[in-house]
Protein backbone atom coordinates (compact mmCIF):
# COMPACT_ATOMS: atom_id res chain seq x y z
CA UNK A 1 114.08 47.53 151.71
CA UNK A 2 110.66 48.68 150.04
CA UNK A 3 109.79 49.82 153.30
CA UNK A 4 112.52 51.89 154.11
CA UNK A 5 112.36 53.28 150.95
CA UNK A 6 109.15 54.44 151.50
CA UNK A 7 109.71 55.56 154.61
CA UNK A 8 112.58 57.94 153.04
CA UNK A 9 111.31 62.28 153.81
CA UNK A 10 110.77 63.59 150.53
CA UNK A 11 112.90 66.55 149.23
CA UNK A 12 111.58 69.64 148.13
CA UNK A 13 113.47 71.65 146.06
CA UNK A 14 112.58 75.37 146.97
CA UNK A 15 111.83 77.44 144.58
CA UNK A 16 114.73 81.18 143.93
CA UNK A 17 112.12 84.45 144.04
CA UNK A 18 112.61 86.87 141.31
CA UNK A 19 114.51 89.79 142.18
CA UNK A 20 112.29 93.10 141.53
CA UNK A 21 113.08 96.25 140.80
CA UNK A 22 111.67 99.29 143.06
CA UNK A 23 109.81 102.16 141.84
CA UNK A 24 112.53 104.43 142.75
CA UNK A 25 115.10 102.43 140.74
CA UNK A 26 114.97 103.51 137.60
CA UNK A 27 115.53 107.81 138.80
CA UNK A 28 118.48 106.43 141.15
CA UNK A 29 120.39 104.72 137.79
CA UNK A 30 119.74 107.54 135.81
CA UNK A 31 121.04 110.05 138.07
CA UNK A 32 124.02 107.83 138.53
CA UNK A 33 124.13 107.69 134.49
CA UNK A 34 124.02 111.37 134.29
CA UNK A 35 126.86 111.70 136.78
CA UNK A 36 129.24 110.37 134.43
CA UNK A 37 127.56 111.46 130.69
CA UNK A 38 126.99 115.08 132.03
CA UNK A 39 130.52 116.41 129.71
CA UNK A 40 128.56 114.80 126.52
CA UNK A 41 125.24 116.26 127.61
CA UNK A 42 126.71 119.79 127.84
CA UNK A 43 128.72 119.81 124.57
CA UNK A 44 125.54 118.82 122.27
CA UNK A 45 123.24 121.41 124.24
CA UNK A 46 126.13 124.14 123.00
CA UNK A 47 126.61 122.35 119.35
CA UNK A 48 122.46 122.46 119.02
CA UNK A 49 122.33 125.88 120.15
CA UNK A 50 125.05 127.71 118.00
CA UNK A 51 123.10 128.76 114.97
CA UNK A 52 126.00 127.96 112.07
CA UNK A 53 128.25 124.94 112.56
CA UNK A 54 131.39 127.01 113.66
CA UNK A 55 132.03 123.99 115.94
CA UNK A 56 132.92 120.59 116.24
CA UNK A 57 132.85 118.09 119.47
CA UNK A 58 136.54 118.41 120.09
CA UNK A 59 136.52 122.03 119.19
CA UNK A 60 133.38 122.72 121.05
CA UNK A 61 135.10 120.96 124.19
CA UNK A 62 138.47 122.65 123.80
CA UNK A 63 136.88 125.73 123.33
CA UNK A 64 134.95 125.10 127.18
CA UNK A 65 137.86 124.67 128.57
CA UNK A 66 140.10 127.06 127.38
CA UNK A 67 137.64 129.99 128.14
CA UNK A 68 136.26 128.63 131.13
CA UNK A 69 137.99 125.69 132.71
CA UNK A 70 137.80 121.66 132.84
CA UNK A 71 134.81 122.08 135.38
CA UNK A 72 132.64 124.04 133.04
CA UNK A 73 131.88 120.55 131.25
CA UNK A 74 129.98 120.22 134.15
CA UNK A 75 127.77 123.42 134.26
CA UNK A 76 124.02 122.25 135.07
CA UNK A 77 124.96 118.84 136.54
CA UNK A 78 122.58 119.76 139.83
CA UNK A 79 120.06 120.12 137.17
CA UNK A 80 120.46 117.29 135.44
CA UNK A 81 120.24 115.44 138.36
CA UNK A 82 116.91 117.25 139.03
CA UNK A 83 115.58 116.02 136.12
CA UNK A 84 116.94 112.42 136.20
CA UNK A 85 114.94 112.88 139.98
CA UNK A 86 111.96 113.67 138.44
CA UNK A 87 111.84 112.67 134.85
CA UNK A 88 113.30 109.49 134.91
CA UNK A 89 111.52 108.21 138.28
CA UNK A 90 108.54 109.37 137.08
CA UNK A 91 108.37 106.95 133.45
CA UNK A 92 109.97 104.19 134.72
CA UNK A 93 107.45 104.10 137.90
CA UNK A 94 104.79 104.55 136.05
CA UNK A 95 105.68 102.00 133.15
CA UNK A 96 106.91 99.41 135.87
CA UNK A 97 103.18 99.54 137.94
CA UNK A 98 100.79 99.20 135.10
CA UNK A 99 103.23 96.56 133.64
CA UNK A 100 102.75 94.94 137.16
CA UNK A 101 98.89 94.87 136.61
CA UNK A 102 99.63 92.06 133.96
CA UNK A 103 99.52 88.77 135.95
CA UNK A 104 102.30 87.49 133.99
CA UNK A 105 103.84 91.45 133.79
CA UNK A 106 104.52 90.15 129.91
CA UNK A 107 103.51 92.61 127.17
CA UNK A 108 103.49 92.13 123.70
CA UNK A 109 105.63 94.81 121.48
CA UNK A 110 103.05 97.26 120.90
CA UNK A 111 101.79 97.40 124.71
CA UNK A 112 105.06 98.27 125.36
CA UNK A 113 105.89 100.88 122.93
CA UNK A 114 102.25 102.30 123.73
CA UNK A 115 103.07 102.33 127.44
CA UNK A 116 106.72 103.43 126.94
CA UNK A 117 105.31 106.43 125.02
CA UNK A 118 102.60 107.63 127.92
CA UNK A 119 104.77 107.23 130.94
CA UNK A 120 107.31 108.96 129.00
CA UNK A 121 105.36 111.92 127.70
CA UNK A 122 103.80 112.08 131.93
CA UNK A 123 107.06 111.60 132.68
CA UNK A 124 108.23 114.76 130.94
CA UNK A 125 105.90 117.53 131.47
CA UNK A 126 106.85 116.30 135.34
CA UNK A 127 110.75 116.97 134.43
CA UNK A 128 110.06 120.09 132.23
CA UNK A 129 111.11 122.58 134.75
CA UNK A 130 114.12 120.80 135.55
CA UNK A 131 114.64 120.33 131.93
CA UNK A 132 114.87 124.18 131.04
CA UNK A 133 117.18 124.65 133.98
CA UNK A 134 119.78 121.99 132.94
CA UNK A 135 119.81 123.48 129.55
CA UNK A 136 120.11 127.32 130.36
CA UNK A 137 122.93 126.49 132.81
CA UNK A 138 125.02 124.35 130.30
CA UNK A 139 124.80 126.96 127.50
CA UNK A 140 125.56 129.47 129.97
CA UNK A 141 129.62 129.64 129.35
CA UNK A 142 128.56 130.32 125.15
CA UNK A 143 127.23 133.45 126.26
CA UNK A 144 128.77 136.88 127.02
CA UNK A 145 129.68 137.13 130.22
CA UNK A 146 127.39 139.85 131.14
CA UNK A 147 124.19 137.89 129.60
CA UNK A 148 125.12 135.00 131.86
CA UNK A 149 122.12 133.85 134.01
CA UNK A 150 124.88 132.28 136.58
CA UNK A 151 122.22 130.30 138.33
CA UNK A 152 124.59 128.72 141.36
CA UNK A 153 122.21 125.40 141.04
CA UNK A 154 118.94 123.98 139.98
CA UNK A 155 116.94 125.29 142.87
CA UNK A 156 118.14 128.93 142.36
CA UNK A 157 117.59 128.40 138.58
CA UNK A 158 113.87 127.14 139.53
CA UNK A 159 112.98 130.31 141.81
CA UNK A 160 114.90 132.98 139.82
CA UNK A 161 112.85 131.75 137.09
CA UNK A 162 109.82 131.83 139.15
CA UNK A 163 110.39 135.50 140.42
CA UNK A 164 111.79 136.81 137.25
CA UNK A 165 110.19 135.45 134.36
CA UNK A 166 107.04 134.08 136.23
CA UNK A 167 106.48 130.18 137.06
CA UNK A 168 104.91 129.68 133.54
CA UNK A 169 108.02 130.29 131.60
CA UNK A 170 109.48 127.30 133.80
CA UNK A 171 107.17 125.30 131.26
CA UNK A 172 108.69 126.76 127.88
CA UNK A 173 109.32 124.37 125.29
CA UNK A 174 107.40 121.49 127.72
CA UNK A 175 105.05 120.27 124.86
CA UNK A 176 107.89 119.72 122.60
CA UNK A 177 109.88 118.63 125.95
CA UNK A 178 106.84 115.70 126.35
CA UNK A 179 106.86 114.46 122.26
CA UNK A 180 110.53 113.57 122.96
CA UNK A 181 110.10 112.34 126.12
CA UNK A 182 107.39 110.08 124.82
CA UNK A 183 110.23 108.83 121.59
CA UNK A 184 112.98 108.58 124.00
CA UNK A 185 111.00 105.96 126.35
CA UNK A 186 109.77 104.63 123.62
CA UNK A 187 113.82 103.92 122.31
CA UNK A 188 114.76 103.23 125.84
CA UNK A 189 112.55 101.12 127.64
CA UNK A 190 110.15 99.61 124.68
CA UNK A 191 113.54 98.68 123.14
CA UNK A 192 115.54 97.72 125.74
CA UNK A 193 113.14 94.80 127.08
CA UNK A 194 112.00 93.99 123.70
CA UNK A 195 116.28 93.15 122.87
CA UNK A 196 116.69 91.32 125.73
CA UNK A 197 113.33 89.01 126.00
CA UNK A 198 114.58 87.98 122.14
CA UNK A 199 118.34 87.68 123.11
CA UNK A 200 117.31 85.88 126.57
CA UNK A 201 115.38 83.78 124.54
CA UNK A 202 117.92 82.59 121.84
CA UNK A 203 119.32 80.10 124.56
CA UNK A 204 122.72 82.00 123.51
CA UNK A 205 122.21 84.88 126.29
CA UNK A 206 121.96 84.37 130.12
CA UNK A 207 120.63 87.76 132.27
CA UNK A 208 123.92 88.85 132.72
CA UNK A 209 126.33 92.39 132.06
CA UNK A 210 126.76 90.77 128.48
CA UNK A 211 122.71 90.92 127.83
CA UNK A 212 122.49 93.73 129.74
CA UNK A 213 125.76 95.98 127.45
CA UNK A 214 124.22 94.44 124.20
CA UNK A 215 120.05 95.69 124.75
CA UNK A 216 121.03 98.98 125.86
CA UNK A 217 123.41 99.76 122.97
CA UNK A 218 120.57 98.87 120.92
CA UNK A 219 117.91 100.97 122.48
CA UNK A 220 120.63 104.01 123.02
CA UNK A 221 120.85 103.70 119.30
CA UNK A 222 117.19 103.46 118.62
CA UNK A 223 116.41 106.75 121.01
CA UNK A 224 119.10 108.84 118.98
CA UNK A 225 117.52 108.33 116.20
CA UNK A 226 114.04 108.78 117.02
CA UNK A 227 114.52 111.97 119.34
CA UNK A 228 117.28 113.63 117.25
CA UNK A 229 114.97 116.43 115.43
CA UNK A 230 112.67 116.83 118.38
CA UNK A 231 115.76 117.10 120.75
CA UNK A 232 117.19 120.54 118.54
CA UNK A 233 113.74 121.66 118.68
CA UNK A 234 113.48 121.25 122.51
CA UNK A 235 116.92 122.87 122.94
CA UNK A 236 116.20 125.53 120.58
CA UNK A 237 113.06 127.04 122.16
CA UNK A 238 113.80 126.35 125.71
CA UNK A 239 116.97 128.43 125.69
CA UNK A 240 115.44 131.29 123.40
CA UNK A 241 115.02 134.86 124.91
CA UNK A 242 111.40 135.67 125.57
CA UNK A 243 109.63 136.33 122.39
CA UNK A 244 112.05 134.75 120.24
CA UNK A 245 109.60 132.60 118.75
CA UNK A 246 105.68 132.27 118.55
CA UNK A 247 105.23 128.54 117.64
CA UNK A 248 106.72 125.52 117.04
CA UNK A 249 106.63 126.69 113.37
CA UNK A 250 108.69 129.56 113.99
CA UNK A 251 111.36 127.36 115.72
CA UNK A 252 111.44 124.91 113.19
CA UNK A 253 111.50 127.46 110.14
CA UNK A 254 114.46 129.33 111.59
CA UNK A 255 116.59 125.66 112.40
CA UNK A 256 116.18 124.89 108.47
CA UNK A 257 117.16 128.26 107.14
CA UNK A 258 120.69 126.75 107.14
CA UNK A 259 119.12 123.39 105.78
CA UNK A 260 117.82 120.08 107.09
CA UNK A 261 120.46 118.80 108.00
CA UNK A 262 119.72 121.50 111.02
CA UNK A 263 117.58 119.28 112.67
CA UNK A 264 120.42 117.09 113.42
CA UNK A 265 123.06 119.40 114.51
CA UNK A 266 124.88 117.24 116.85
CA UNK A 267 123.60 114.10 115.55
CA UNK A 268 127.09 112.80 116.46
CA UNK A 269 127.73 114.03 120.55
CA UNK A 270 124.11 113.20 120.73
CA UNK A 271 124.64 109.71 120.12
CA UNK A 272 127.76 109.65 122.11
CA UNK A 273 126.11 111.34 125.14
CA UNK A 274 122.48 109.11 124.64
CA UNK A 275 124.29 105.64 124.15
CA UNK A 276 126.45 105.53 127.39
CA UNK A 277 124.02 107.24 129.35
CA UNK A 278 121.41 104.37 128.34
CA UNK A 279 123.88 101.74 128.47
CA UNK A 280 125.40 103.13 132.18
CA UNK A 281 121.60 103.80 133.06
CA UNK A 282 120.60 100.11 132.36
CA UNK A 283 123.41 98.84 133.72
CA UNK A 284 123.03 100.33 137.17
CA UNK A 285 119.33 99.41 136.96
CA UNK A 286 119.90 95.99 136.93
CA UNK A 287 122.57 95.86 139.34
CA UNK A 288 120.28 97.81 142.01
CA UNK A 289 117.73 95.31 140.83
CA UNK A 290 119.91 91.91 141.49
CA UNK A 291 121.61 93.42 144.68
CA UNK A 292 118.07 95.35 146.34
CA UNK A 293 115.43 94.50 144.33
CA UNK A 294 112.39 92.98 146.26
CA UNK A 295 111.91 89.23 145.90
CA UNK A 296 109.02 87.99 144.02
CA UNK A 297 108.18 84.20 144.58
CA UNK A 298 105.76 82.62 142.32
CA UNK A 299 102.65 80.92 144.02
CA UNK A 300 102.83 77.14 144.82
């Protein structure tokens, strides 16, 4: 019996790889995000950009559609898309291949808010142009009809800009543009992983939708309320006329003449648009990452 028993193959218990996400990932879920957020987007760029508080969300939105139609909501989506393209694809590449470097691709809190905040500031000067497009096109229906710019998408936005204002103006507002972009990622990403790892590590949470819907609440939440000032700001100079304003100064000076509580016009549709655009974004993030992620097996 000892012998046989001995004589018994061994069984090896193979080890699952790790599903990875791709560099391209984290563009393709926000696009998708913006897809369906792109109403919410549009109705805080017009709330931020009307100078007294004449409207509210639902009055803002009823107001859209009764002058211009349902499909209005949807002014600058090709643009938005642009800059999900370019923006987005650019921070989270960036923030996913020096993470990578790490042998253990674990960082600490403050390596990941400090890489959250320079993939997302790269990641914005990158999406700028796109940026000032998406913004001009959904605050196009506020204006008088014959000061519409009526760009028919993002590329004709991009080259009318180019041949009419010059290709430097497609830059306006890009330093304030970067700041946020370097808060956002900072609520976003920094955020997001640093919820899960603790929720994944309470023994209460599996990787799952559940995990997933609860960390990027948290970190929608946590970019509203770090970008919120910087995002009127943004909005502010890059849909001002040429010469509107000469600094950042200027552009903050005339938001608090009405008082500081200008510098979170919107607060509310901003929230609504950031949280399910961060919650769809994650969500489709990890779902591309389970279903086409490259597997990563650990060493034997």
């Amino acid at each position: 019996m000892d012998k046989k028993e001995e004589t018994k193959p061994s069984l090896t218990v193979k080890k699952e790889g790790v599903r990875q996400e791709r560099w391209y990932f984290g563009g393709l879920s926000g696009v998708l995000a913006a897809c369906c957020t792109h109403p919410l987007d549009t109705l805080k760029v017009q709330l931020q950009t009307q100078q007294r508080a004449e409207y509210g969300l639902v009055s803002m939105a009823a107001k859209i559609i009764r002058d211009d139609g349902f499909f209005a909501l949807y002014n600058g989506l090709s643009a938005s898309c642009l800059r999900q393209a370019t923006y987005t694809t650019t921070r989270f590449a960036i923030y996913g291949a020096v993470r990578s470097l790490r042998p253990d691709s674990n960082l600490n809190f403050f390596e990941k808010i400090s890489l959250a905040a320079s993939s997302g500031a790269i990641g914005a000067f990158v999406g700028a142009p796109a940026d000032l497009i998406n913004v001009r096109m959904q605050n196009d229906p506020k204006l008088a009809r014959d000061k519409r710019r009526n760009y028919k998408h993002a590329i004709d936005g991009i080259v009318r800009v180019c041949r009419e204002e010059g290709p430097k103006k497609l830059f306006n507002g890009a330093s304030m543009a970067v700041i946020r972009g370097s808060f956002v990622t900072i609520g976003q990403i920094a955020f997001y992983e640093q919820v899960k790892q603790v929720l994944l590590a309470t023994g209460y949470f599996k990787d799952n939708i559940i995990t997933h819907f609860t960390s990027s609440f948290a970190a929608g939440a946590g970019a509203t309320l770090l970008t919120m000032p910087l995002d009127v700001m943004k909005t502010r100079l890059m849909n001002a006329p040429p010469g509107t304003y000469n600094s950042l100064l200027d552009c903050f000076a005339d938001i608090i003449k009405v008082g500081p509580a200008g510098l979170f016009k919107g607060f509310i549709p901003a929230f609504i648009r950031l949280g399910p655009h961060t919650i769809l974004m994650f969500i489709f993030l990890e779902q591309l990452k389970q279903n086409f992620g490259y597997i990563k097996r650990d060493k034997q």
